[in-house]
Protein backbone atom coordinates (compact mmCIF):
# COMPACT_ATOMS: atom_id res chain seq x y z
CA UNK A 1 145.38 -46.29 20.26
CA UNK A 2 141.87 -45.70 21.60
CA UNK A 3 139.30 -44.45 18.88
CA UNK A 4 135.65 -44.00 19.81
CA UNK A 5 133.06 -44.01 16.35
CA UNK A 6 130.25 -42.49 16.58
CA UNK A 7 127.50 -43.27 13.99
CA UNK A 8 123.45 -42.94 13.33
CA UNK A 9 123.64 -46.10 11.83
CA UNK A 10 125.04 -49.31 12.43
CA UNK A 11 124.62 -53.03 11.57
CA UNK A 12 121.36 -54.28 11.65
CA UNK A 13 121.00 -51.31 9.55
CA UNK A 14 122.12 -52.51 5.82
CA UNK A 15 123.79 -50.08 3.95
CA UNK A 16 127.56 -48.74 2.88
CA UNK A 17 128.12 -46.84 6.21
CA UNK A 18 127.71 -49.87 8.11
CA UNK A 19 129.86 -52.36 6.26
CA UNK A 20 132.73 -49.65 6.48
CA UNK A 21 132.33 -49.20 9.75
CA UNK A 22 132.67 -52.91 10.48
CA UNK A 23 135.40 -53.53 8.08
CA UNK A 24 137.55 -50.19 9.86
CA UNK A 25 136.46 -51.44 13.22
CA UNK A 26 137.83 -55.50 12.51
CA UNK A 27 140.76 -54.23 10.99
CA UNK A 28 141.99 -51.77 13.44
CA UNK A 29 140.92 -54.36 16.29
CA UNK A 30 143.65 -56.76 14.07
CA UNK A 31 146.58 -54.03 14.26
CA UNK A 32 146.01 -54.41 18.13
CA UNK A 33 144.05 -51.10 18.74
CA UNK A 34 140.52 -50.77 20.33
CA UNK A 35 137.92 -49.26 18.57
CA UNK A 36 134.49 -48.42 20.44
CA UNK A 37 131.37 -47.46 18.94
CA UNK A 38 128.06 -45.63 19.89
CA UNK A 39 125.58 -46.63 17.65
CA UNK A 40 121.30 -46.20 17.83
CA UNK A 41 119.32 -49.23 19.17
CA UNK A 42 116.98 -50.98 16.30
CA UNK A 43 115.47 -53.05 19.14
CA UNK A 44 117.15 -56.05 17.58
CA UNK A 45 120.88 -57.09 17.87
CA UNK A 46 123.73 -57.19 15.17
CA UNK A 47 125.69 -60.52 15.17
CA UNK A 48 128.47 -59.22 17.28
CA UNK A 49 127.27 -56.40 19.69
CA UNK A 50 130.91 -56.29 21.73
CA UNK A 51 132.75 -52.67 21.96
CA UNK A 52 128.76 -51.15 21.21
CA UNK A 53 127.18 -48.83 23.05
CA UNK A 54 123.53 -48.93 22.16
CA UNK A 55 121.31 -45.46 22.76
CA UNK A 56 118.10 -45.17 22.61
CA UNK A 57 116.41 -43.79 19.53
CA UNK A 58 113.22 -43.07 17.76
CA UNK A 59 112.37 -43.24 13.95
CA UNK A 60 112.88 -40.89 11.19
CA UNK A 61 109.71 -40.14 10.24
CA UNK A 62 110.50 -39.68 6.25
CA UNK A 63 113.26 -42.27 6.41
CA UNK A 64 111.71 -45.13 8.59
CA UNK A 65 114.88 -47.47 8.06
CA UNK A 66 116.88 -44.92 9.88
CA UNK A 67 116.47 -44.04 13.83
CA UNK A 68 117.38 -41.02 15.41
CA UNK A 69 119.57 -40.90 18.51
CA UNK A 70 118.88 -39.39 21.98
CA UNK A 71 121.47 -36.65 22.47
CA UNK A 72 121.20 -36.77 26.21
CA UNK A 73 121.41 -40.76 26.45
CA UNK A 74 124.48 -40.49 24.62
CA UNK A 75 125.75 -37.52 27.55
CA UNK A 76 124.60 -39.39 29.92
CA UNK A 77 127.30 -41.81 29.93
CA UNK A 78 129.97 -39.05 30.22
CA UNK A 79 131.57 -40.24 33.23
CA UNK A 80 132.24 -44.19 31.09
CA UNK A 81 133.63 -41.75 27.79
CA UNK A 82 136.41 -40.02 30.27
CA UNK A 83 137.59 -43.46 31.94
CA UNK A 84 137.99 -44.83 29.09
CA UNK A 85 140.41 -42.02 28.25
CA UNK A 86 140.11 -42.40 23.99
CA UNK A 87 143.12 -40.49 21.82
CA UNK A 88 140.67 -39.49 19.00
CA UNK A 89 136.75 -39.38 18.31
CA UNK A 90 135.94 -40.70 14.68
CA UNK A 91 132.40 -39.39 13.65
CA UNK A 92 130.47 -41.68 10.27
CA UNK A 93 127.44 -39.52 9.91
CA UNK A 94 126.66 -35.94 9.76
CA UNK A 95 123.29 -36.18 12.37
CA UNK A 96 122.82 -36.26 15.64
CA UNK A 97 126.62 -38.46 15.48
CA UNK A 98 128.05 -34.85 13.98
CA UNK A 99 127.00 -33.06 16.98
CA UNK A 100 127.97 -35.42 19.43
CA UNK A 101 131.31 -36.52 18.37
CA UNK A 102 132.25 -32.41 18.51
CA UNK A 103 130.55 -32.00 21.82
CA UNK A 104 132.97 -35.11 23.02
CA UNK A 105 135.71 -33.80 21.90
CA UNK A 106 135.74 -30.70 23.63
CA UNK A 107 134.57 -32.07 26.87
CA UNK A 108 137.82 -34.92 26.49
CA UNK A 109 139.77 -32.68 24.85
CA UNK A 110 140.66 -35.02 21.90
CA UNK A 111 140.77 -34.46 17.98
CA UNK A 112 137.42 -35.01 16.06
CA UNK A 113 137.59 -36.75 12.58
CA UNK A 114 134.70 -37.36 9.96
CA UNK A 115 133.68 -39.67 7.16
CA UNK A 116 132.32 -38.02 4.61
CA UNK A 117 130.35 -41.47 3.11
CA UNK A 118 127.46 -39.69 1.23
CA UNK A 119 126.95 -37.18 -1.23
CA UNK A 120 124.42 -35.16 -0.26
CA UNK A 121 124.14 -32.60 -2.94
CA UNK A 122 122.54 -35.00 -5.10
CA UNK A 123 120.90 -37.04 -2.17
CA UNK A 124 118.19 -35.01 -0.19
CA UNK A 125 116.05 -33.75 -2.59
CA UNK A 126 114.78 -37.18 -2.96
CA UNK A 127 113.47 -37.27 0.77
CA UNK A 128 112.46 -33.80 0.44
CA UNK A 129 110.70 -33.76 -2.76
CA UNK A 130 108.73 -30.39 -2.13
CA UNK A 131 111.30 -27.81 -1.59
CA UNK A 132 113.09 -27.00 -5.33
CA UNK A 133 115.80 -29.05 -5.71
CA UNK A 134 118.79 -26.60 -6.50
CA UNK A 135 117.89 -25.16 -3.03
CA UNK A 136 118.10 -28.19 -1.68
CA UNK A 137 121.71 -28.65 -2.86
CA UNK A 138 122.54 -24.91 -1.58
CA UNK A 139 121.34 -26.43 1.78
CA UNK A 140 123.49 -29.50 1.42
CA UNK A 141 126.54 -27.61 0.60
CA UNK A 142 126.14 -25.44 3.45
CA UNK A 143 125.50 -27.87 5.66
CA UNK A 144 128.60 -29.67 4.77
CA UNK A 145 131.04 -26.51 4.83
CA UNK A 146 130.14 -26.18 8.16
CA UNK A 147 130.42 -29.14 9.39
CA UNK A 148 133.41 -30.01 7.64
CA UNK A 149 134.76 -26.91 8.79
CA UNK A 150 134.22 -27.85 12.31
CA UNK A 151 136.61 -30.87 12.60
CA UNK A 152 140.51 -31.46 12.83
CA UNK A 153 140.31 -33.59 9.91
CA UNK A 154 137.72 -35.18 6.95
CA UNK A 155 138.46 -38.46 5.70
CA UNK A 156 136.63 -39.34 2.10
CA UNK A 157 136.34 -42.52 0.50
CA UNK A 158 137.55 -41.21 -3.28
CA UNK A 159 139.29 -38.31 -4.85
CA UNK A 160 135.78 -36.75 -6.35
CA UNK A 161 134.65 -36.07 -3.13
CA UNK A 162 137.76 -34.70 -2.18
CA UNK A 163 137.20 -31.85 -4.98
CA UNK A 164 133.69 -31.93 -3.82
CA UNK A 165 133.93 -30.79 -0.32
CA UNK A 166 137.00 -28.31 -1.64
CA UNK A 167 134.56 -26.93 -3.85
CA UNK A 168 131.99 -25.89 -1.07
CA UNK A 169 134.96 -24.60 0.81
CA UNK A 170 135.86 -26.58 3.73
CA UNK A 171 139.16 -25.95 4.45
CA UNK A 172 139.72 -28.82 6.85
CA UNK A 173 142.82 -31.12 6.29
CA UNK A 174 141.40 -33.72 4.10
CA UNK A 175 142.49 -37.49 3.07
CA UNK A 176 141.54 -40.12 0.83
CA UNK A 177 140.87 -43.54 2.29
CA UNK A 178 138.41 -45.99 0.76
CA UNK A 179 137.24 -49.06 2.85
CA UNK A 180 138.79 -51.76 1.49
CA UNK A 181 137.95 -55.30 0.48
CA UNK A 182 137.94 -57.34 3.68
CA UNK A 183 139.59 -61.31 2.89
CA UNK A 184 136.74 -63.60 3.52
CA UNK A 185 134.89 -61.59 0.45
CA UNK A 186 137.14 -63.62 -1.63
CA UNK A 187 135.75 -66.92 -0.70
CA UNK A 188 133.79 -68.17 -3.17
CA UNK A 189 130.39 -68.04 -2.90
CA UNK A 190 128.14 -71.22 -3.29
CA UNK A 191 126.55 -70.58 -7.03
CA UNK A 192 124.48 -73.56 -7.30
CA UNK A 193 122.90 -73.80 -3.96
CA UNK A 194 121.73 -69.76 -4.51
CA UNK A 195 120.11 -70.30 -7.80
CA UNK A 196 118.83 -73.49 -5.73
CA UNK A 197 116.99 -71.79 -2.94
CA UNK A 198 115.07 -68.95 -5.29
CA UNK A 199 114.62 -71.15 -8.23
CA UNK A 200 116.77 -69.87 -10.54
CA UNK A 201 117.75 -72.41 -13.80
CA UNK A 202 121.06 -73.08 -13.81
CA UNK A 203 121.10 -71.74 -17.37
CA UNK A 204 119.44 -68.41 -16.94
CA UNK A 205 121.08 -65.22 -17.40
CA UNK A 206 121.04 -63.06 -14.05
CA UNK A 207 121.95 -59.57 -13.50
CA UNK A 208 122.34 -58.63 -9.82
CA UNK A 209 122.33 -55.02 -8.12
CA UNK A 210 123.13 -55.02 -4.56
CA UNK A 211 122.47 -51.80 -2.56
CA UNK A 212 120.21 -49.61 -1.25
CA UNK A 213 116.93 -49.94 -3.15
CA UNK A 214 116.86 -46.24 -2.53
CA UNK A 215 116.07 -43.48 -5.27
CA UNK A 216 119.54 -41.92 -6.02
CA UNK A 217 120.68 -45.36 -6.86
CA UNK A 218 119.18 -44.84 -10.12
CA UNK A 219 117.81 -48.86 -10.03
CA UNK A 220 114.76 -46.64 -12.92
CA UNK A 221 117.75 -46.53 -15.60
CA UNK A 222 118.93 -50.36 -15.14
CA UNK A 223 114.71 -51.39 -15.35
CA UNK A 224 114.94 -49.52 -18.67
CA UNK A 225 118.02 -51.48 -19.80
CA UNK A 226 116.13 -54.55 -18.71
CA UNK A 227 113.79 -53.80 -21.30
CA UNK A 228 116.12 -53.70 -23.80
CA UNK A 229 117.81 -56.26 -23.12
CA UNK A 230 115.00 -58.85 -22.28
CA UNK A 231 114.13 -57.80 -26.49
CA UNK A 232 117.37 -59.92 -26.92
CA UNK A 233 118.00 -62.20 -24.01
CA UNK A 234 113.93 -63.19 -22.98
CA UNK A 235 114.51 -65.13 -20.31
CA UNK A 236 116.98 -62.09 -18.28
CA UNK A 237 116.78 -61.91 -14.81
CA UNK A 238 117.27 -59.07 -12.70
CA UNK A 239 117.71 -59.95 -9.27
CA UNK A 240 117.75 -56.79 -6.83
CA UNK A 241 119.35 -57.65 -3.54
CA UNK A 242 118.36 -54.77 -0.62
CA UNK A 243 115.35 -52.44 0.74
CA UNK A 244 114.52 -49.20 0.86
CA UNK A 245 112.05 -46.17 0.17
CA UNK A 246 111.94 -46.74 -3.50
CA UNK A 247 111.16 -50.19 -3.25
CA UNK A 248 107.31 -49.58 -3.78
CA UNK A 249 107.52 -47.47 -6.74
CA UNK A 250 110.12 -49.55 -8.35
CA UNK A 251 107.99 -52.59 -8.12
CA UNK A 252 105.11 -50.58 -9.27
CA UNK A 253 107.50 -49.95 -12.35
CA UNK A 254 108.13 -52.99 -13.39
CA UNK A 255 104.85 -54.10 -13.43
CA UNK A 256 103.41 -51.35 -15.79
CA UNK A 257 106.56 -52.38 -18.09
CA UNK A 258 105.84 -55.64 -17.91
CA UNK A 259 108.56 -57.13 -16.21
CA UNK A 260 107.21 -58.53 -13.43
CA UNK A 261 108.67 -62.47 -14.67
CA UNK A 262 111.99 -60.87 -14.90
CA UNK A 263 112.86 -58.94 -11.94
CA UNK A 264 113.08 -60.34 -8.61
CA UNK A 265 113.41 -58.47 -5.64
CA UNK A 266 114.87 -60.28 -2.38
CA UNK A 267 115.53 -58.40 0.47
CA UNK A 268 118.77 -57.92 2.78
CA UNK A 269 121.02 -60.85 2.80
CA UNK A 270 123.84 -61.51 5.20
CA UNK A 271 127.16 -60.36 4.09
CA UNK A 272 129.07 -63.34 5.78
CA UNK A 273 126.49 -66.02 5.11
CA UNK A 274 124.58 -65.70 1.86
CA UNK A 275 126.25 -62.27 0.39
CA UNK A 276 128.72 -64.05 -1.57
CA UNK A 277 126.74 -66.75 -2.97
CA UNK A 278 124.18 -64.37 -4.34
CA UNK A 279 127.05 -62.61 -6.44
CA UNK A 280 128.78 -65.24 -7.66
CA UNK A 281 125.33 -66.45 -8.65
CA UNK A 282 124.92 -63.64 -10.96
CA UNK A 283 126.11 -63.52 -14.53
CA UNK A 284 126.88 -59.88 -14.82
CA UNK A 285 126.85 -56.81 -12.24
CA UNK A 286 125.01 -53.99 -12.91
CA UNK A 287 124.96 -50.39 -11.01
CA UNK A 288 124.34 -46.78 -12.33
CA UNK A 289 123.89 -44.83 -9.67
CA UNK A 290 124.78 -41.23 -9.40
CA UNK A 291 125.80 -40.63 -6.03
CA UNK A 292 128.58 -42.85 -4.66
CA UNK A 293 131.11 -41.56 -2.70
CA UNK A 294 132.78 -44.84 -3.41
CA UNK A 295 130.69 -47.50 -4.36
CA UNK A 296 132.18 -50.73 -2.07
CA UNK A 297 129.52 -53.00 -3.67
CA UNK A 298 131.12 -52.69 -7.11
CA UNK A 299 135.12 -54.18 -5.52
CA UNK A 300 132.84 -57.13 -3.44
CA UNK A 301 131.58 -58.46 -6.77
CA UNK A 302 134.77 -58.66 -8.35
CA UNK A 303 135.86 -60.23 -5.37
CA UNK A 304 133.61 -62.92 -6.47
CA UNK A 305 134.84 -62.78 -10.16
CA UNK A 306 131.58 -61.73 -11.61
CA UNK A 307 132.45 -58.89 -14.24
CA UNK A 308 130.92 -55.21 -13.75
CA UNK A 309 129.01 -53.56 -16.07
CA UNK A 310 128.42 -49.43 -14.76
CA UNK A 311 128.23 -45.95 -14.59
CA UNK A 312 131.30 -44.04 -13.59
CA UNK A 313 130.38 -41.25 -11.68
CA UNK A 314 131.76 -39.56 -8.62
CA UNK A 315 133.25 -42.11 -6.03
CA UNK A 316 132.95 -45.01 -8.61
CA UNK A 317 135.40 -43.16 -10.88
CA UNK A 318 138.27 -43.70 -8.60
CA UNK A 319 137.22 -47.80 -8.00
CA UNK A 320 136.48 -48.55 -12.09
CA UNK A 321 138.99 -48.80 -14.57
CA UNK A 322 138.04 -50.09 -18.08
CA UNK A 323 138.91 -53.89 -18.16
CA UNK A 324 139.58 -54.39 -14.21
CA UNK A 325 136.65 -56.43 -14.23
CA UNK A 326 133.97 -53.75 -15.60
CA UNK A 327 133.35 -52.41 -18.94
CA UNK A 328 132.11 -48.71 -18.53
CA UNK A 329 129.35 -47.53 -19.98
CA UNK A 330 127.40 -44.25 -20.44
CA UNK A 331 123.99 -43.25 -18.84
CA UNK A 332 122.07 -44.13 -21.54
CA UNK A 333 119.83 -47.10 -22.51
CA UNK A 334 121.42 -48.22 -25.92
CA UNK A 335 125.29 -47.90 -24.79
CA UNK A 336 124.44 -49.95 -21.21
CA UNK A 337 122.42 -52.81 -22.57
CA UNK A 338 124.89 -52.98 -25.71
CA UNK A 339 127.82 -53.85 -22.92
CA UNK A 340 125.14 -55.73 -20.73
CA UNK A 341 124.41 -57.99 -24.18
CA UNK A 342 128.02 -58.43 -25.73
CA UNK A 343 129.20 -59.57 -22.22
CA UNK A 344 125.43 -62.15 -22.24
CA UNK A 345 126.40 -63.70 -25.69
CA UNK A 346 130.32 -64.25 -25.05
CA UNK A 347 130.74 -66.56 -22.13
CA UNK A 348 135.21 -66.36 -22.89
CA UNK A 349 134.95 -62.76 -22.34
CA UNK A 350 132.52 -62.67 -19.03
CA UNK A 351 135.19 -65.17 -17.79
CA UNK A 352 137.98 -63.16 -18.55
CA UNK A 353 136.41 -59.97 -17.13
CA UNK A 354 135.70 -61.41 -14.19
CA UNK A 355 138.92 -63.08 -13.48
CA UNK A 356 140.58 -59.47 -14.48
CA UNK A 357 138.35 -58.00 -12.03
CA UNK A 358 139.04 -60.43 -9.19
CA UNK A 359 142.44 -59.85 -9.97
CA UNK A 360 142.15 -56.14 -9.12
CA UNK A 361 139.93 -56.41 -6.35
CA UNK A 362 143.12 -57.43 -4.26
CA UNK A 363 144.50 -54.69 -4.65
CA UNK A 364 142.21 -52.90 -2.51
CA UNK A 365 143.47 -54.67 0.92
CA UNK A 366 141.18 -53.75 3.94
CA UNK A 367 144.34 -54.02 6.12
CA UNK A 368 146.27 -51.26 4.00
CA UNK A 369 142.88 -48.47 4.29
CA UNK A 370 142.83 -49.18 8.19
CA UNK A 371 147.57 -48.55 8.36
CA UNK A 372 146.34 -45.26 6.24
CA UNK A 373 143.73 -44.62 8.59
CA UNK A 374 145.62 -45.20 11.76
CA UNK A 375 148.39 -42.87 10.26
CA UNK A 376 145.99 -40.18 9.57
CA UNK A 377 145.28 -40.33 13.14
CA UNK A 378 148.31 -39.91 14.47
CA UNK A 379 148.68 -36.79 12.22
CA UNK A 380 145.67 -35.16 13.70
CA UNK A 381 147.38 -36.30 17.53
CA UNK A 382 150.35 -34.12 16.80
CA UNK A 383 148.08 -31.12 15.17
């Protein structure tokens, strides 16, 4: 099969879309079937640029991590799109991608699936802080009806969303497929030499969040469990791995709570080079945020046996189950740090959680999403 993805973002873009793109992309490529993508330019390479078409693109001027495609660079290259003669389009974002993957389609006459990767209800009133925010969700959920409604299929990464874009009425065929955990996140990552290079004790107690350092991640709550539990545990450490807009303001947090000798914030790593090392460096995870349609970063931790402590809301309510490496907790500051603490002070049960939770991680095999995914296709081929 020939599949063309079409994306706003890609890889050196860091965030959810782009590892799932990658991981779909390998895996397919391993089942013996090409997968092309059209991605913007960041006017820097990824670390494997084959099967890419780069467009030319300009930034976002609320979101400047983002870039926004040229529509008629992408048409421009018509003539390449019909040699290549692709069975099925495959949009991952609901921009300028959206539009383009259904203007492809009908000019090549091919079905037009979607990812659905973000939750957008509870995402754009962030970036758009002075319209209300419950008519910013109205927006969102219109915006997504019609898209949705618009395709030959949706794919979502987790039964929530599923009754999520039911509930604003698309009446697409939809189907559950999470990206799965890709094999080389199970190599162990190099604790010593992490702690090493950002002079961290050996001994010291590390919480880790990896992700967007973006608003709806809700990275606020886990600075005021931090403060709790730095009453108990002094020398914590919260180590946030990532950028983004809230990055400023979160910083500017933590200083006016007086954490500045406990959190420590340190950029994008490389998910096949330093990724897995600065997990398995980490005593506990931590995550709370409200809007993930999945929440990948939660499974790649495991991976590394380092036990979860979270949230379960939306996406992440399909991933967690209580034991599997993660004890849940509630959105509030005395439950969270209670679970952060007992797991801190018992160094058997952090063990066993996080052997429990690698244990379940494999059960989320990359290779079995992208057989689900390729099947999916072929339902959408035969209408």
């Amino acid at each position: 099969m020939k599949i063309l993805f079409v994306s706003d973002v890609y890889f050196p873009r860091v965030n959810g879309v782009s590892t799932s793109i990658e991981t779909f992309r390998q895996e397919l490529h391993a089942l013996g079937h090409t997968v092309h993508l059209v991605a913007p330019d960041y006017a820097q390479p990824s670390e494997d640029e084959s099967g890419i078409l780069r467009i030319p693109s300009r930034r976002v001027p609320f979101d400047p991590e983002d870039r926004l495609m040229s529509y008629q660079a992408v048409m421009a290259h018509l003539p390449k799109f019909r040699a290549e003669q692709y069975d099925i389009i495959h949009i991952q974002t609901p921009f300028v991608a959206h539009y383009l993957g259904i203007k492809l389609s009908m000019l090549l006459g091919v079905p037009c699936v979607e990812t659905y990767h973000t939750f957008f209800e509870e995402y754009l009133h962030h970036y758009v802080p002075l319209v209300p925010k419950g008519m910013m969700r109205k927006v969102a959920q219109r915006f997504s009806r019609h898209q949705g409604n618009s395709l030959d299929g949706m794919i979502v990464p987790s039964h929530p969303m599923l009754h999520v874009l039911k509930r604003y009425g698309v009446r697409t065929p939809i189907e559950v497929i999470p990206t799965g955990i890709e094999p080389e996140r199970f190599v162990e990552g190099d604790r010593v030499a992490f702690r090493k290079r950002y002079s961290i004790s050996e001994n010291r107690p590390v919480l880790l969040f990896v992700g967007r350092v973006a608003f709806e991640k809700n990275i606020g709550f886990l600075l005021n469990v931090l403060l709790e539990v730095r009453e108990h545990v002094p020398d914590v450490l919260f180590v946030i791995a990532g950028e983004g807009p809230a990055q400023k303001n979160l910083k500017h947090d933590a200083n006016a709570m007086g954490l500045q000798e406990n959190v420590l914030f340190i950029g994008y790593l490389n998910r096949h080079t330093e990724l897995g090392s600065c997990y398995r460096a980490a005593d506990l995870f931590i995550f709370a945020s409200r809007t993930e349609t999945q929440g990948l970063v939660l499974l790649e931790a495991m991976a590394q046996g380092v036990p979860v402590v979270s949230t379960a809301e939306l996406g992440t309510r399909d991933v967690l189950q209580e034991g599997l490496g993660v004890l849940i907790a509630s959105e509030t500051v005395y439950d969270f740090s209670e679970k952060v603490l007992r797991l801190l002070k018992d160094e058997n049960a952090r063990q066993a959680l996080g052997k429990a939770g690698r244990d379940y991680a494999h059960t989320w095999s990359a290779a079995r999403q992208a057989e689900r995914m390729l099947d999916f296709y072929g339902r959408r081929l035969q209408g």
